[in-house]
N, C-alpha and C. Protein backbone atom coordinates (compact mmCIF):
# COMPACT_ATOMS: atom_id res chain seq x y z
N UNK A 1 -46.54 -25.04 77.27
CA UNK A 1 -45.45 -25.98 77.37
C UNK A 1 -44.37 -25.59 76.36
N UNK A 2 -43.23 -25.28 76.78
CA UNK A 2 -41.84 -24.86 75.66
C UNK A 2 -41.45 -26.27 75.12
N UNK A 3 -40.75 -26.25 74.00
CA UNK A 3 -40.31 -27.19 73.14
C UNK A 3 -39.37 -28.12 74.24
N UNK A 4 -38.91 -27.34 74.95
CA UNK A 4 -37.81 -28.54 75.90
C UNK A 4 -38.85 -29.37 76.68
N UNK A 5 -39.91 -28.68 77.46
CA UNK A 5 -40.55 -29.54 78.26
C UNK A 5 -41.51 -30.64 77.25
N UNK A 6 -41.74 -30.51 75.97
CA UNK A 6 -42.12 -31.16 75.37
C UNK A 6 -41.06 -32.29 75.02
N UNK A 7 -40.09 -31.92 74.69
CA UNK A 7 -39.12 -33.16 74.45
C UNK A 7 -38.81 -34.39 75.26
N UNK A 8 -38.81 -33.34 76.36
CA UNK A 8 -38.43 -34.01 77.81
C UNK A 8 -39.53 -35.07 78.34
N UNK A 9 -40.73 -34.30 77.66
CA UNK A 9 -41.76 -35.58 77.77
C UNK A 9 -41.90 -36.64 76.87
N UNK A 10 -41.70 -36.41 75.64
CA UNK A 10 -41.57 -37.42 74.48
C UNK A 10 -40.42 -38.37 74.71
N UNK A 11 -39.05 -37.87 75.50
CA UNK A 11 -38.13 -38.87 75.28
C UNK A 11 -38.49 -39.82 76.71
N UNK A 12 -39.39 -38.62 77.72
CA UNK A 12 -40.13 -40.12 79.04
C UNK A 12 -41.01 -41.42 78.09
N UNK A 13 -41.94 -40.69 77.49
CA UNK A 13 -42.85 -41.38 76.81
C UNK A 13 -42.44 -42.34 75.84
N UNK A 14 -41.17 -42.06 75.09
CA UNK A 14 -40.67 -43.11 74.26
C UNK A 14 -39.90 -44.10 74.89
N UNK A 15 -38.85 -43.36 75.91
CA UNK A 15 -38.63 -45.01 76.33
C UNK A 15 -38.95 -45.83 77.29
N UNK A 16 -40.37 -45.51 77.95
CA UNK A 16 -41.36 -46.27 78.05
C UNK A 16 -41.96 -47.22 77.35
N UNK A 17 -42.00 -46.82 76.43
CA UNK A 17 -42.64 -47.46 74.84
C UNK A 17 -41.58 -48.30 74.30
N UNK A 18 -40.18 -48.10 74.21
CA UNK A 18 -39.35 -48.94 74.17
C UNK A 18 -38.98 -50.07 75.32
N UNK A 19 -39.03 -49.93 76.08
CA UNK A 19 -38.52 -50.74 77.12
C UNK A 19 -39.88 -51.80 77.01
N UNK A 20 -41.24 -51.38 76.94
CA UNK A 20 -42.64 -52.49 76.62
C UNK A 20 -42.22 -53.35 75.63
N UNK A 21 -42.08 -52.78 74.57
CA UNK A 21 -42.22 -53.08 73.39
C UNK A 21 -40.61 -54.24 73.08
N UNK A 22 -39.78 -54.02 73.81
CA UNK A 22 -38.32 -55.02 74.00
C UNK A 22 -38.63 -56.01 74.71
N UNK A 23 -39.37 -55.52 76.10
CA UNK A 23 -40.12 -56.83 76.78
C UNK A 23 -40.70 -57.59 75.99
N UNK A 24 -41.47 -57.11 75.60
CA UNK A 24 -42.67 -58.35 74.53
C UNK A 24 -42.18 -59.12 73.67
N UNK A 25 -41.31 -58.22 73.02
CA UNK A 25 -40.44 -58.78 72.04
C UNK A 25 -39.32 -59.86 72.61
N UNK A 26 -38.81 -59.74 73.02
CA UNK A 26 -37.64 -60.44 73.46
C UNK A 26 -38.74 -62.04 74.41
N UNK A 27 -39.46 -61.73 75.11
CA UNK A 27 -40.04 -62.72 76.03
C UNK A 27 -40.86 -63.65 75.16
N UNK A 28 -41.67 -62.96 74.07
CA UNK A 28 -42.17 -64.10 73.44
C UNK A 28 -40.90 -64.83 72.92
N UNK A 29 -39.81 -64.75 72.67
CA UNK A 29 -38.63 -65.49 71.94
C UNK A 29 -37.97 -66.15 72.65
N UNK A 30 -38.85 -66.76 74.20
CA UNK A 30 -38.39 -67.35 75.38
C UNK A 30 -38.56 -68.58 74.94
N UNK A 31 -38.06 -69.85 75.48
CA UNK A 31 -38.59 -71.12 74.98
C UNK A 31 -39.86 -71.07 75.55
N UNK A 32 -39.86 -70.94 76.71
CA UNK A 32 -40.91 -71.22 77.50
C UNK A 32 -42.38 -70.72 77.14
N UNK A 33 -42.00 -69.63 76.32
CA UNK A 33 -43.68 -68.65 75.77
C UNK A 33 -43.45 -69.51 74.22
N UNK A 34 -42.84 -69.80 74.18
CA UNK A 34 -42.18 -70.61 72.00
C UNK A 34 -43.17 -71.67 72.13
N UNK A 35 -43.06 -72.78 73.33
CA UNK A 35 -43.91 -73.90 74.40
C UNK A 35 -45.35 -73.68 74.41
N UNK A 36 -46.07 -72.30 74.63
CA UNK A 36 -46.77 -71.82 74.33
C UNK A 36 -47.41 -71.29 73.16
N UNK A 37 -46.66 -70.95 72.49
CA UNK A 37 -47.16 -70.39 71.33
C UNK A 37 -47.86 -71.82 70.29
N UNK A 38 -46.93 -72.66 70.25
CA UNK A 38 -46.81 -74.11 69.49
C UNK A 38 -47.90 -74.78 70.02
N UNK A 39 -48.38 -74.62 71.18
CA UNK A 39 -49.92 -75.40 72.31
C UNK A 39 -51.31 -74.64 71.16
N UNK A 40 -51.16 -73.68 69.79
CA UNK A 40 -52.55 -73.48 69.23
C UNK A 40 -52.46 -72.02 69.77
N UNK A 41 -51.24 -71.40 70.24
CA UNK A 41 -51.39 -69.91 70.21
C UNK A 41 -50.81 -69.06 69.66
N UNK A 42 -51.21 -68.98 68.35
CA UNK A 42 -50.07 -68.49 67.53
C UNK A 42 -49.98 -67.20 67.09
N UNK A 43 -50.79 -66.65 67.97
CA UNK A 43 -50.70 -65.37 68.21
C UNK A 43 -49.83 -64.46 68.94
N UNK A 44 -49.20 -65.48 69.63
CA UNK A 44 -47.62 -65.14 70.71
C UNK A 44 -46.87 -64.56 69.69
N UNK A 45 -46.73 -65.72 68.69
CA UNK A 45 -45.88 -65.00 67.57
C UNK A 45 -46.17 -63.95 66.94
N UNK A 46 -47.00 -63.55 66.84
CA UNK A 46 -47.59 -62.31 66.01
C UNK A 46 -47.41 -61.12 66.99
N UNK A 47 -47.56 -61.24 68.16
CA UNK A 47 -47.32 -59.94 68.97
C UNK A 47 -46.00 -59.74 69.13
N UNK A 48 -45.01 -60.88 69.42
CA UNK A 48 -43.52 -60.76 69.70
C UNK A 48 -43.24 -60.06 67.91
N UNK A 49 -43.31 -60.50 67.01
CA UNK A 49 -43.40 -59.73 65.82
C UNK A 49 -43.71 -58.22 65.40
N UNK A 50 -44.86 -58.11 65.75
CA UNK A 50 -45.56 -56.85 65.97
C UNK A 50 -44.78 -55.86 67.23
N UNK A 51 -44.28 -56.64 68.41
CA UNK A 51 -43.54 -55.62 69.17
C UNK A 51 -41.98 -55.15 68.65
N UNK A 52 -41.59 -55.99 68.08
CA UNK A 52 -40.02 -55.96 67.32
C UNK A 52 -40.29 -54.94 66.40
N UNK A 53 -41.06 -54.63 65.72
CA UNK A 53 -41.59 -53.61 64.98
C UNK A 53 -41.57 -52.18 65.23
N UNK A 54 -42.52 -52.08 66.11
CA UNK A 54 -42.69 -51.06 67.52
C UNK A 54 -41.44 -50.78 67.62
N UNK A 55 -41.15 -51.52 68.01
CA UNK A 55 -39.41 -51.49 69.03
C UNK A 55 -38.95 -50.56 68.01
N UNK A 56 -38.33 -51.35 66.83
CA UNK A 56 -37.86 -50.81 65.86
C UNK A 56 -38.41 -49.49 65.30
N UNK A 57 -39.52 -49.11 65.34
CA UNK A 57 -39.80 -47.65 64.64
C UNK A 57 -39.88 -46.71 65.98
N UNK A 58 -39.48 -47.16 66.92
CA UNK A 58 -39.49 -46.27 68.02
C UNK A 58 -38.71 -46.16 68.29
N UNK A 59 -37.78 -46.81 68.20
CA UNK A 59 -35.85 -46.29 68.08
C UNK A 59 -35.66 -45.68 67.06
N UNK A 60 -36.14 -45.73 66.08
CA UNK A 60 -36.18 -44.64 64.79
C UNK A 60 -36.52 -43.36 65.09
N UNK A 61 -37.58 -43.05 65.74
CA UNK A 61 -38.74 -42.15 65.56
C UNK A 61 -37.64 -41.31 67.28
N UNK A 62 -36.83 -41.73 68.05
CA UNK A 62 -36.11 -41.96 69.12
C UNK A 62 -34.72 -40.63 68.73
N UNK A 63 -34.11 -41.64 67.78
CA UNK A 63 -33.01 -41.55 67.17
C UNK A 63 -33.34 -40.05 67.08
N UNK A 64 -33.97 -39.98 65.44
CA UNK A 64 -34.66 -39.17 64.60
C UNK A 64 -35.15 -37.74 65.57
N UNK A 65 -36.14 -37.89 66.52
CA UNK A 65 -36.17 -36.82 67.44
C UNK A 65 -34.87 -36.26 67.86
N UNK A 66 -34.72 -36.50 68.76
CA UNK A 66 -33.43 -35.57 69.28
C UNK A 66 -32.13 -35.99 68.38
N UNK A 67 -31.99 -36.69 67.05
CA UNK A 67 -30.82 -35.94 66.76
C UNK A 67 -31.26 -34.62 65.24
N UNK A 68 -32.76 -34.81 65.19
CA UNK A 68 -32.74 -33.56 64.54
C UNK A 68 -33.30 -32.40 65.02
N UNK A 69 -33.44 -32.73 66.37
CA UNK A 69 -34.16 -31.63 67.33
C UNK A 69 -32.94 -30.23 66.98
N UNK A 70 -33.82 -28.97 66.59
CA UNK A 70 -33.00 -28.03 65.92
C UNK A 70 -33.45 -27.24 67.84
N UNK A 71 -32.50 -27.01 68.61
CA UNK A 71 -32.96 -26.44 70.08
C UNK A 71 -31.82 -25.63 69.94
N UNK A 72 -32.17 -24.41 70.40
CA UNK A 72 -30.51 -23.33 70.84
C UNK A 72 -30.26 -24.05 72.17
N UNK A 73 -28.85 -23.20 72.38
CA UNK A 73 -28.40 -23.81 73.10
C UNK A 73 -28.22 -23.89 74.66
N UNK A 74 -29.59 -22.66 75.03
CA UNK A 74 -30.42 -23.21 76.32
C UNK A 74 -30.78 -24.23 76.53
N UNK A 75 -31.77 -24.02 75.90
CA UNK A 75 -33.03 -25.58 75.70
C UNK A 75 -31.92 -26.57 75.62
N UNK A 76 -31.15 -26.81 74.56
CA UNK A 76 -30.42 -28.19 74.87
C UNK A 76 -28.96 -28.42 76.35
N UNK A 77 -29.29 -27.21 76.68
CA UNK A 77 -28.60 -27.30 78.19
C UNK A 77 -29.48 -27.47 79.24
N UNK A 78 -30.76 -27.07 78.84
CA UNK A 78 -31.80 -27.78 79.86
C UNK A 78 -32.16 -29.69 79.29
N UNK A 79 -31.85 -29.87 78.51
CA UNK A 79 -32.30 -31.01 78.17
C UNK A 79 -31.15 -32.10 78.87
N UNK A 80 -30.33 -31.65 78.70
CA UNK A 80 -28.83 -32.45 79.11
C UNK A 80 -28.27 -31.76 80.49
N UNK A 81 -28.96 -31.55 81.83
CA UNK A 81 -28.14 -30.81 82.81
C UNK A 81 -27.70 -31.75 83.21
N UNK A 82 -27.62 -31.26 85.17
CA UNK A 82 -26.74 -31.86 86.14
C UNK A 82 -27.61 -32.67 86.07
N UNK A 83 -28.99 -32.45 86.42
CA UNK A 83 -29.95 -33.20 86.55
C UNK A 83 -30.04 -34.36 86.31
N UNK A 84 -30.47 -34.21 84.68
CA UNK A 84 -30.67 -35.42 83.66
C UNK A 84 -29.24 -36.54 83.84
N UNK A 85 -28.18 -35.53 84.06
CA UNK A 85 -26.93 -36.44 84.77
C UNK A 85 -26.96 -37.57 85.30
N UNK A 86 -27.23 -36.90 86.59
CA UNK A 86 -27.70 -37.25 87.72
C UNK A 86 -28.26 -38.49 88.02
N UNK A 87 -29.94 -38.58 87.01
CA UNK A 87 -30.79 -38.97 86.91
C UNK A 87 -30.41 -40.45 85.94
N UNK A 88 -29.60 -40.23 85.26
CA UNK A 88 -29.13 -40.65 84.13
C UNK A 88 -28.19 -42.38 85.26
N UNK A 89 -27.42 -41.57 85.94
CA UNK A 89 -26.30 -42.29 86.80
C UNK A 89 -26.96 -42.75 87.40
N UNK A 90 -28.21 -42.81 88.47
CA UNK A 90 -28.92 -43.22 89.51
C UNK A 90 -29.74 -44.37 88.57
N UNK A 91 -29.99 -44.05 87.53
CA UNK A 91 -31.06 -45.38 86.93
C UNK A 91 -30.15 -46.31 86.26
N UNK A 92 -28.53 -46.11 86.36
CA UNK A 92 -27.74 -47.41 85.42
C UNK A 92 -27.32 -47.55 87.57
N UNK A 93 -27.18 -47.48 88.10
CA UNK A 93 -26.61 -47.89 89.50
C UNK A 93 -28.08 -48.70 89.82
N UNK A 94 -28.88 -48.32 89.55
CA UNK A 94 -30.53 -49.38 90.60
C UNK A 94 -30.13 -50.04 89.19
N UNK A 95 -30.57 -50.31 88.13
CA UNK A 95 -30.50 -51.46 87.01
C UNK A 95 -29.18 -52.36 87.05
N UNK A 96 -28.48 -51.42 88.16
CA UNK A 96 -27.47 -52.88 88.46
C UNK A 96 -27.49 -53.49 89.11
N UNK A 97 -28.12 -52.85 90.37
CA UNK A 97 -28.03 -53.46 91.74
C UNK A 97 -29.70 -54.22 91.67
N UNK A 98 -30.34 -53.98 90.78
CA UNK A 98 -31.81 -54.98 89.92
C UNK A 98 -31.37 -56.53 89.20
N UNK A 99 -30.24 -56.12 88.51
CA UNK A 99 -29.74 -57.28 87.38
C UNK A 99 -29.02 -57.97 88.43
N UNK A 100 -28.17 -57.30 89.79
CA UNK A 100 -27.84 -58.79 90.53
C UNK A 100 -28.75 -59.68 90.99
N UNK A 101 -29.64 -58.68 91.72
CA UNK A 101 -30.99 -59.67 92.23
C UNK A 101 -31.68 -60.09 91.79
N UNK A 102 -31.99 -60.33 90.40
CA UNK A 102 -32.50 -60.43 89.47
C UNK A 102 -31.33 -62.32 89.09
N UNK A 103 -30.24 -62.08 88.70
CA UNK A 103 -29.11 -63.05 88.67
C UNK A 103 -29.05 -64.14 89.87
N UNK A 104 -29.41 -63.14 91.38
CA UNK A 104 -29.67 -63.72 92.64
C UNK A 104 -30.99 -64.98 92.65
N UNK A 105 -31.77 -63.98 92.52
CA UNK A 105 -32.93 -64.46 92.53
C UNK A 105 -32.80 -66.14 91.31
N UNK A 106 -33.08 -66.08 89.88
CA UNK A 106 -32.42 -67.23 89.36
C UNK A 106 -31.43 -67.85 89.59
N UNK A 107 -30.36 -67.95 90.34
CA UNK A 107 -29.76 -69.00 91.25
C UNK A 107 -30.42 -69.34 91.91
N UNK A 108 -31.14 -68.52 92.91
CA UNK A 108 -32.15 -69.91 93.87
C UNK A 108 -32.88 -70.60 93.46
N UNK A 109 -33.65 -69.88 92.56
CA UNK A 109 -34.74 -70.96 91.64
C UNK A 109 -33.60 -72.21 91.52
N UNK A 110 -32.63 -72.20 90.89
CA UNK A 110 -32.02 -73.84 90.46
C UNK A 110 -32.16 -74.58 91.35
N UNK A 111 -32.37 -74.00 92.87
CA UNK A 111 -31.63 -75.39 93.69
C UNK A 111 -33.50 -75.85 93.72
N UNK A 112 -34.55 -74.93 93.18
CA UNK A 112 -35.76 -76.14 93.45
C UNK A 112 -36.28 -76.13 92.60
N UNK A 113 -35.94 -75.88 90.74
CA UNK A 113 -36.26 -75.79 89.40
C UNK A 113 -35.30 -75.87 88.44
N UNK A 114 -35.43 -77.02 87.21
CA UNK A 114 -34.33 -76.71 86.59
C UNK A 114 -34.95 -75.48 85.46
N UNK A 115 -34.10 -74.80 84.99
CA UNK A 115 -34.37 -73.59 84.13
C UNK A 115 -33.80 -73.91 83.23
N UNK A 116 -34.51 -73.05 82.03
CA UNK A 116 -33.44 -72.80 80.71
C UNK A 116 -32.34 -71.98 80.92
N UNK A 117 -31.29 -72.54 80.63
CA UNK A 117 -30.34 -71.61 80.46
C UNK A 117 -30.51 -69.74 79.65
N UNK A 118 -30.77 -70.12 78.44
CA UNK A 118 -31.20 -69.45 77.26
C UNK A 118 -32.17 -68.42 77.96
N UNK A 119 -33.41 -69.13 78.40
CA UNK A 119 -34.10 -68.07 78.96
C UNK A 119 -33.71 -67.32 80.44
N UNK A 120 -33.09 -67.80 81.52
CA UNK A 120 -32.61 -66.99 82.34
C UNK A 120 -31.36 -66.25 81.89
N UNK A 121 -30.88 -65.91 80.65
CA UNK A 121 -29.78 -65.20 80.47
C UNK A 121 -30.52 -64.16 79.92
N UNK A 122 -31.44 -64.51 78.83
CA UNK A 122 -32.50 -63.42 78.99
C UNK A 122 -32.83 -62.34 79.35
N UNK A 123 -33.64 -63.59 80.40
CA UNK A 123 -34.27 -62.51 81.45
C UNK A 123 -33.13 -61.43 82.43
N UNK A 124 -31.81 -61.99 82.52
CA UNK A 124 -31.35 -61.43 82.84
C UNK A 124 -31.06 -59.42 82.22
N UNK A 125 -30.78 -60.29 80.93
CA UNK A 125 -30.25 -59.59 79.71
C UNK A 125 -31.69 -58.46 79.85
N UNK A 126 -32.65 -58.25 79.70
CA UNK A 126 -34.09 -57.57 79.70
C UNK A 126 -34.11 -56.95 80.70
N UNK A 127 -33.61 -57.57 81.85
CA UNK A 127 -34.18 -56.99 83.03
C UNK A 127 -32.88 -55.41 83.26
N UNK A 128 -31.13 -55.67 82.74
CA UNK A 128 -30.52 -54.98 82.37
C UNK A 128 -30.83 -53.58 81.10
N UNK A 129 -30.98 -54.00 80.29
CA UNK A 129 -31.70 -53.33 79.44
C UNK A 129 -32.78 -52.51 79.66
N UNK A 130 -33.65 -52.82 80.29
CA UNK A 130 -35.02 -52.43 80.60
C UNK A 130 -35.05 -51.63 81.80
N UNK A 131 -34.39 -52.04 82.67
CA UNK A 131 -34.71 -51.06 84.35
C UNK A 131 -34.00 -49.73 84.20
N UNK A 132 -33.10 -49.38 82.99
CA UNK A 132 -32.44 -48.27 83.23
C UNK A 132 -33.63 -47.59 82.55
N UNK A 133 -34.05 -48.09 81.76
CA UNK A 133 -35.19 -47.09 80.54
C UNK A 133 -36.15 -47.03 81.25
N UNK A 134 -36.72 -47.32 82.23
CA UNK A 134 -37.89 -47.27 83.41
C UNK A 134 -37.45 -46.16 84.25
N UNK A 135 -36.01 -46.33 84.77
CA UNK A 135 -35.76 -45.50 86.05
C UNK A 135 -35.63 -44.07 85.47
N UNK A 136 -35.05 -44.07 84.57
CA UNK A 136 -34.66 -42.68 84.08
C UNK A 136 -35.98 -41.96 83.59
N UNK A 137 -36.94 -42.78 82.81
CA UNK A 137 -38.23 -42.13 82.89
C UNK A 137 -39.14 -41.71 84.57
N UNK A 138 -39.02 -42.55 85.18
CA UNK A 138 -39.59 -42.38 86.14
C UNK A 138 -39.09 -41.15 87.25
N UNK A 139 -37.63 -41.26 86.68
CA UNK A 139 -36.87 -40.20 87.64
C UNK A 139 -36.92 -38.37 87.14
N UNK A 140 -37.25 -38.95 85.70
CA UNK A 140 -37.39 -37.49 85.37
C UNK A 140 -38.94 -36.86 85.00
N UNK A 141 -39.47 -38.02 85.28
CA UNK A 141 -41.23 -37.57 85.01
C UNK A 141 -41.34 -37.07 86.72
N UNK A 142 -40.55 -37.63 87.84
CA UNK A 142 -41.19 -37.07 89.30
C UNK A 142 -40.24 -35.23 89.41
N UNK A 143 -39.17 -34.72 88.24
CA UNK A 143 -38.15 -33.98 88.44
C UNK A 143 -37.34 -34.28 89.28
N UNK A 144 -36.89 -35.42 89.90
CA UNK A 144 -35.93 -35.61 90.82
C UNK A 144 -34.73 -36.95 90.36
């Protein structure tokens, strides 16, 4: 395995690990899991804690990789092609056309649930955040 295909797997693998680790984080800080936590489970809090953590040293450890990745300037033209482009554009276009239906979807809920505000902006907000860091892993772990 060359250093690029290694990278290329570490930066699938990390923001995988980021996008979990934002979920957890961010959802325990829902009212609705807060509702939960306060019912004698106060361990909600400790994982939403513990994932903010994560989160945080994995955007470090993120960062830190590729901006001190020392690669000539093949390897970092394989790391950054048309491809990864490509791949790049196709996972912010589905994480949009996700976050409407996603926006869709919580409007209907209102007309037969009232919701938190707070938490469906959220979830909105997560589900934006999150589907691009899924697709782009997923798009470049199949090479396409």
């Amino acid at each position: 395995m060359t250093d690029t295909e290694r990278l290329s797997g570490r930066r699938r693998w990390l923001l995988i690990l980021l996008g979990a680790m934002f979920i957890v984080w961010v959802v325990t800080d829902m009212e609705i899991v807060e509702a939960y936590a306060a019912n004698g489970h106060a361990w909600v809090s400790l994982l939403g804690a513990l994932a903010g953590i994560v989160w945080l040293l994995g955007m470090l450890i993120f960062v830190w990789t590729f901006t001190r990745a020392k690669l000539d300037p093949a390897s970092q033209a394989i790391l950054e092609d048309e491809l990864v482009a490509a791949n790049r554009k196709s996972a912010f276009s589905i994480a949009y056309a996700v976050q409407i239906l996603v926006t869709v979807a919580l409007f209907i809920a209102t007309w037969f649930a009232e919701l938190n505000a707070k938490d469906a902006i959220t979830f909105i907000l997560v589900t934006g955040i999150v589907t691009p860091m899924f697709t782009f892993a997923w798009l470049e772990g199949r090479g396409g």
